[in-house]
N, C-alpha and C. Protein backbone atom coordinates (compact mmCIF):
# COMPACT_ATOMS: atom_id res chain seq x y z
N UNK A 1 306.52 67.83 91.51
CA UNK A 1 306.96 69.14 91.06
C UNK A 1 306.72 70.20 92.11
N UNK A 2 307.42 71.23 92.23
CA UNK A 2 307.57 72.20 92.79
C UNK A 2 306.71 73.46 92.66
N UNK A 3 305.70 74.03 93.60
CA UNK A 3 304.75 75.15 93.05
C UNK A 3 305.61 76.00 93.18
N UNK A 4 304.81 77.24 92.34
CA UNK A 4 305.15 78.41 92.55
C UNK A 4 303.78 78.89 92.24
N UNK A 5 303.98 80.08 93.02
CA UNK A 5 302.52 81.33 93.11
C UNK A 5 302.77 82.41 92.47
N UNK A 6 302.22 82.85 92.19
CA UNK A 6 302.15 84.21 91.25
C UNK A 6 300.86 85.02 92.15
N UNK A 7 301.40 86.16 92.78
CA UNK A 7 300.29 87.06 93.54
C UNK A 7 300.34 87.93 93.16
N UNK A 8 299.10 88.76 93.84
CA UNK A 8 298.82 90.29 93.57
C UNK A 8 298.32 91.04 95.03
N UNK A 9 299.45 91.84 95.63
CA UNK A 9 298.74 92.82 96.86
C UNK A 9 297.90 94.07 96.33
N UNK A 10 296.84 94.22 97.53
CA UNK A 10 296.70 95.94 96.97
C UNK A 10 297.66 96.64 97.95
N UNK A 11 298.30 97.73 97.69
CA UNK A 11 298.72 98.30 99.07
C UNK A 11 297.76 99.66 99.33
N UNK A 12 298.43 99.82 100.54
CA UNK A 12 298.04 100.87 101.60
C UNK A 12 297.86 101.91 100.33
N UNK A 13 298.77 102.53 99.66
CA UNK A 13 298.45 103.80 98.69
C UNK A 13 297.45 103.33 97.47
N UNK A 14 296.60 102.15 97.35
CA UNK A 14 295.99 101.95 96.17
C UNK A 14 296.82 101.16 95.17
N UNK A 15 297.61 101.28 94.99
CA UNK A 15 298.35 100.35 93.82
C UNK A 15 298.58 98.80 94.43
N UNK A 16 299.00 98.31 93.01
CA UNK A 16 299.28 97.08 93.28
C UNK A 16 300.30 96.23 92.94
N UNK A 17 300.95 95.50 93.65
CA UNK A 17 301.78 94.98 93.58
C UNK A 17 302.15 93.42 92.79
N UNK A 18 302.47 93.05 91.73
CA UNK A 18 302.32 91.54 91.70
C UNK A 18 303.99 90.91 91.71
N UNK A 19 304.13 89.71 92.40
CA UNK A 19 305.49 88.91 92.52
C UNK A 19 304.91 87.55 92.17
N UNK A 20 306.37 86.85 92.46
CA UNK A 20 306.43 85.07 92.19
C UNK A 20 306.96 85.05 93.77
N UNK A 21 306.98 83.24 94.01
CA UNK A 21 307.20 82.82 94.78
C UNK A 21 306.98 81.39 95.18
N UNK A 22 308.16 80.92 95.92
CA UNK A 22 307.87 79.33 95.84
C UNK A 22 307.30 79.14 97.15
N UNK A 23 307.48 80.10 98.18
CA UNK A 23 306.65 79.63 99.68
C UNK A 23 305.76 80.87 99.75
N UNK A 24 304.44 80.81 99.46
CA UNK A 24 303.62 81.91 99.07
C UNK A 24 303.32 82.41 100.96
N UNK A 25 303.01 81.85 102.43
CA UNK A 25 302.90 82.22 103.20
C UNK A 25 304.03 82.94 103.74
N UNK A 26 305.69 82.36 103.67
CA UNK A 26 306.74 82.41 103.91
C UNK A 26 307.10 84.60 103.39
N UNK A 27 306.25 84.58 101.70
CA UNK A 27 306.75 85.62 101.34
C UNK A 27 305.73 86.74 102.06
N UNK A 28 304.58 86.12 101.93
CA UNK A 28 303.58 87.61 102.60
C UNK A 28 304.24 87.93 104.29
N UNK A 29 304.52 86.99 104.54
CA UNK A 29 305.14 87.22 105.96
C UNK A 29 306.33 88.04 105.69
N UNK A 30 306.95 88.10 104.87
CA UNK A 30 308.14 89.42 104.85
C UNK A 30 307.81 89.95 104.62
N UNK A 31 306.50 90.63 103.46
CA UNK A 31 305.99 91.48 102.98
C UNK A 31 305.42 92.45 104.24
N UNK A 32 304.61 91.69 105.39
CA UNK A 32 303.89 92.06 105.87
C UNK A 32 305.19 92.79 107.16
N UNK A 33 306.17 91.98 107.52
CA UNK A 33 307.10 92.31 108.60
C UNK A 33 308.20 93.77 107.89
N UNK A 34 307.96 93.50 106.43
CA UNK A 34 309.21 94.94 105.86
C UNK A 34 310.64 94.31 106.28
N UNK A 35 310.87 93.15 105.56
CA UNK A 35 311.85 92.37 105.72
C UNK A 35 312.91 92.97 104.87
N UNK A 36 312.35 93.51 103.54
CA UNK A 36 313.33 94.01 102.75
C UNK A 36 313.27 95.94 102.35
N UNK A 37 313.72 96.33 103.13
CA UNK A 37 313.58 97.80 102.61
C UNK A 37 313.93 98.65 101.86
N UNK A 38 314.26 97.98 101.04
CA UNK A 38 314.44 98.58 99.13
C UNK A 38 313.14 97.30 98.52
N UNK A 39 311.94 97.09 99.02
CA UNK A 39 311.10 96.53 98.23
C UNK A 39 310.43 97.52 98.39
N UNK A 40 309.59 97.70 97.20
CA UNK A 40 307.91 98.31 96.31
C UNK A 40 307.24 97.88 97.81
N UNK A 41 306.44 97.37 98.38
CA UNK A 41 305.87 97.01 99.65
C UNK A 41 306.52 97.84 101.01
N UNK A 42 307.40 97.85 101.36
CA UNK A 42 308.14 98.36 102.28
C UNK A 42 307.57 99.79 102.88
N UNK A 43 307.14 100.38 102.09
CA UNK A 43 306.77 102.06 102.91
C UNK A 43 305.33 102.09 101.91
N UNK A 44 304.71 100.74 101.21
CA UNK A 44 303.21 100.96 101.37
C UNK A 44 302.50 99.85 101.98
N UNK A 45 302.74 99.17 102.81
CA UNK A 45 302.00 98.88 104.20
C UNK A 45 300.93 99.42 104.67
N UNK A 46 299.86 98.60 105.55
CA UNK A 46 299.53 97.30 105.39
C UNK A 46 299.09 97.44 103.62
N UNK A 47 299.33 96.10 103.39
CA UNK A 47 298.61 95.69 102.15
C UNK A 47 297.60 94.41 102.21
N UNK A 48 296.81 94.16 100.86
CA UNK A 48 295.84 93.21 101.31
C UNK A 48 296.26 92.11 99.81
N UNK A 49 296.23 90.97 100.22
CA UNK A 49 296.48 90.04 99.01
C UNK A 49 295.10 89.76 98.34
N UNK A 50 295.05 90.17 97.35
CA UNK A 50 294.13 90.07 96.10
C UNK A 50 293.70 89.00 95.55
N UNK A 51 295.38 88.26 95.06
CA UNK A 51 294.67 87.40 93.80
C UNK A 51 296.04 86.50 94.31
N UNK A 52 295.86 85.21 94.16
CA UNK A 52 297.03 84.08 93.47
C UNK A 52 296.77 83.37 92.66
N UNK A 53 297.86 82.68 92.01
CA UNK A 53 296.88 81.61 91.13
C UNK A 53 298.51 80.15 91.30
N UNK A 54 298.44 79.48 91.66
CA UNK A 54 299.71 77.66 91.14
C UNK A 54 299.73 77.84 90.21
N UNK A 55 300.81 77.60 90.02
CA UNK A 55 302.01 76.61 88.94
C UNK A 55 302.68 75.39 89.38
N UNK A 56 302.48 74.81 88.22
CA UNK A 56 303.74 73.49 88.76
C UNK A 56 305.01 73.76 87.58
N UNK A 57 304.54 74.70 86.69
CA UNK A 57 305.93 74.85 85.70
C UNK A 57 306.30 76.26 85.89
N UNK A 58 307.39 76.26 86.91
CA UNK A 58 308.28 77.99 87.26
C UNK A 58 307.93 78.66 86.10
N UNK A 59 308.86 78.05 84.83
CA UNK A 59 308.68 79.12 83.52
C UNK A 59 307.42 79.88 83.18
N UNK A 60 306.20 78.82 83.23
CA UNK A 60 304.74 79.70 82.89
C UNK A 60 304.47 80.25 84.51
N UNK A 61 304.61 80.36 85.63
CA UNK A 61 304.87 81.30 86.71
C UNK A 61 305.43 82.29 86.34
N UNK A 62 306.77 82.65 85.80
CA UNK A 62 307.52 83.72 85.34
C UNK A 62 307.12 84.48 84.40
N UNK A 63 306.65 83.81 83.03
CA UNK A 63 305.81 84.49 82.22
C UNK A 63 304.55 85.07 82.78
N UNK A 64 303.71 84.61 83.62
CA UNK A 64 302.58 85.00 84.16
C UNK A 64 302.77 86.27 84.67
N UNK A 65 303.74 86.31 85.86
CA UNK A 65 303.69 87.04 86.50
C UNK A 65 304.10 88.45 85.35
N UNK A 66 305.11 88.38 84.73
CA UNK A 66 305.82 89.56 83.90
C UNK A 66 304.83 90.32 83.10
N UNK A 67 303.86 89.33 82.48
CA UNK A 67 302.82 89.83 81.57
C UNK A 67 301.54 90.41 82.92
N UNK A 68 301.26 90.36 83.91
CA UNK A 68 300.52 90.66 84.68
C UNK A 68 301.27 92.32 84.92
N UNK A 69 302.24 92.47 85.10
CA UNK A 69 303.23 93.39 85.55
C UNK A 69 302.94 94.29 84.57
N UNK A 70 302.91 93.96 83.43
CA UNK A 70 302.65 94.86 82.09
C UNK A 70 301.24 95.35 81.97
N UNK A 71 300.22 94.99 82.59
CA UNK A 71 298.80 94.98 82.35
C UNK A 71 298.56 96.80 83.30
N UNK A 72 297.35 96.94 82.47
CA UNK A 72 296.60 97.83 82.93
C UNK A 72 295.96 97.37 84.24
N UNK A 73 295.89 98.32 85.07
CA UNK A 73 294.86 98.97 86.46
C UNK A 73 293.74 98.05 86.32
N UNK A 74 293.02 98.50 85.36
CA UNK A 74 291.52 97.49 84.69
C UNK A 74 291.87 96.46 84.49
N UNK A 75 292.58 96.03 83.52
CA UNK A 75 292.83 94.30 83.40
C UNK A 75 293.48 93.46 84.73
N UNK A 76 293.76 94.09 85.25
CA UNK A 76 294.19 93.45 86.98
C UNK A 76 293.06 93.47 87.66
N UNK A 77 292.51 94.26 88.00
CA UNK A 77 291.62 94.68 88.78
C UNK A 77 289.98 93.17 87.97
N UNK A 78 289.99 93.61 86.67
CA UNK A 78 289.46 92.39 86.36
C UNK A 78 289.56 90.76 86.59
N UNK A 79 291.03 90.87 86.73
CA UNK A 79 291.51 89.32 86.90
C UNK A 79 291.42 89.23 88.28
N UNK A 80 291.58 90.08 89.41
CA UNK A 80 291.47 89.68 90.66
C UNK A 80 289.94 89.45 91.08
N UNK A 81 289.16 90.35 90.43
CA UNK A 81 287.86 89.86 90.42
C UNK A 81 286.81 88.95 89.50
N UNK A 82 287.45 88.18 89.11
CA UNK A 82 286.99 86.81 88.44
C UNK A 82 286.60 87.30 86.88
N UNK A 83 286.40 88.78 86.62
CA UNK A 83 286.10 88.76 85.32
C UNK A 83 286.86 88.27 84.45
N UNK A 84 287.17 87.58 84.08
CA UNK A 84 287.52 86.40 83.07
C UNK A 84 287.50 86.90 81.45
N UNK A 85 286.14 87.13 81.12
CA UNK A 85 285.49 87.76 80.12
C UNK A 85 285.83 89.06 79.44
N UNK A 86 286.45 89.66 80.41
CA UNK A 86 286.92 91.38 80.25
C UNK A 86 288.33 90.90 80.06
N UNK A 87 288.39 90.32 79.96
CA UNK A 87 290.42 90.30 79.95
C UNK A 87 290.78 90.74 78.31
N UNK A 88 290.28 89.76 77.23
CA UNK A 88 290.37 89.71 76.10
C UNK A 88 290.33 91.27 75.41
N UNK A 89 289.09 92.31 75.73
CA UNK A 89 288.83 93.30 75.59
C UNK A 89 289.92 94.46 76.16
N UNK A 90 290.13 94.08 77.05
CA UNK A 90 290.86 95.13 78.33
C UNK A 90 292.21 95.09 77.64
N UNK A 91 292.52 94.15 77.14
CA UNK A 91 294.06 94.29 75.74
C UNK A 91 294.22 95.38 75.11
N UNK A 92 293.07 95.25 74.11
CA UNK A 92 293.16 96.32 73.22
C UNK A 92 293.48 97.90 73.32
N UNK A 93 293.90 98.31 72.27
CA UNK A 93 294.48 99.65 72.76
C UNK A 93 293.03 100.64 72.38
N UNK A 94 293.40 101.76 72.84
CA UNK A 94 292.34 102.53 72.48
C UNK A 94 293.58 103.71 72.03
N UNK A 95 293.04 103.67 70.08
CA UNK A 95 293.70 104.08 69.32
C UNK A 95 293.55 105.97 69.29
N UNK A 96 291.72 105.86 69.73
CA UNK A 96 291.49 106.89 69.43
C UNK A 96 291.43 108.26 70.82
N UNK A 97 292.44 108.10 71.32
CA UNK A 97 292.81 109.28 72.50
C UNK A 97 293.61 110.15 72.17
């Protein structure tokens, strides 16, 4: 079967970026060269890669990545740093703001 990666950059302005990909060196190397200049990456350079994680099934790659995309600052920032534990919590809404 065929991997795919699911990453996360930080860039140059603080935010972060997450994509898919089936040649995970192949893509940071465009990322890093500004291969595409209508990409999110493109004018926030240098960036630093965070987090990846394999797949061998594209579909749960695709889901991964989309639901990562949706996540809070904190719940990323948790998952790139191994907190594991905080994820479950970091869901919830906070009703009372």
């Amino acid at each position: 079967m065929k991997q795919s990666y699911v990453y996360i950059l930080k860039c140059a302005d603080d935010t972060y970026y997450t994509g898919i990909t089936s040649n995970l060196p192949k893509r940071i190397n465009e990322h890093t060269i500004g291969l595409h200049k209508d990409s999110y990456t493109y004018s926030r350079r240098p960036f630093k890669m965070v987090f990846y994680a394999e797949f061998t099934d594209i579909n749960l790659a695709i889901k991964t990545e989309k639901q990562i995309k949706n996540w809070s600052r904190a719940k990323k920032e948790a998952l790139i740093n191994g907190d594991f534990e905080k994820l479950p919590n970091l869901a919830k809404k906070n009703f009372n703001s």
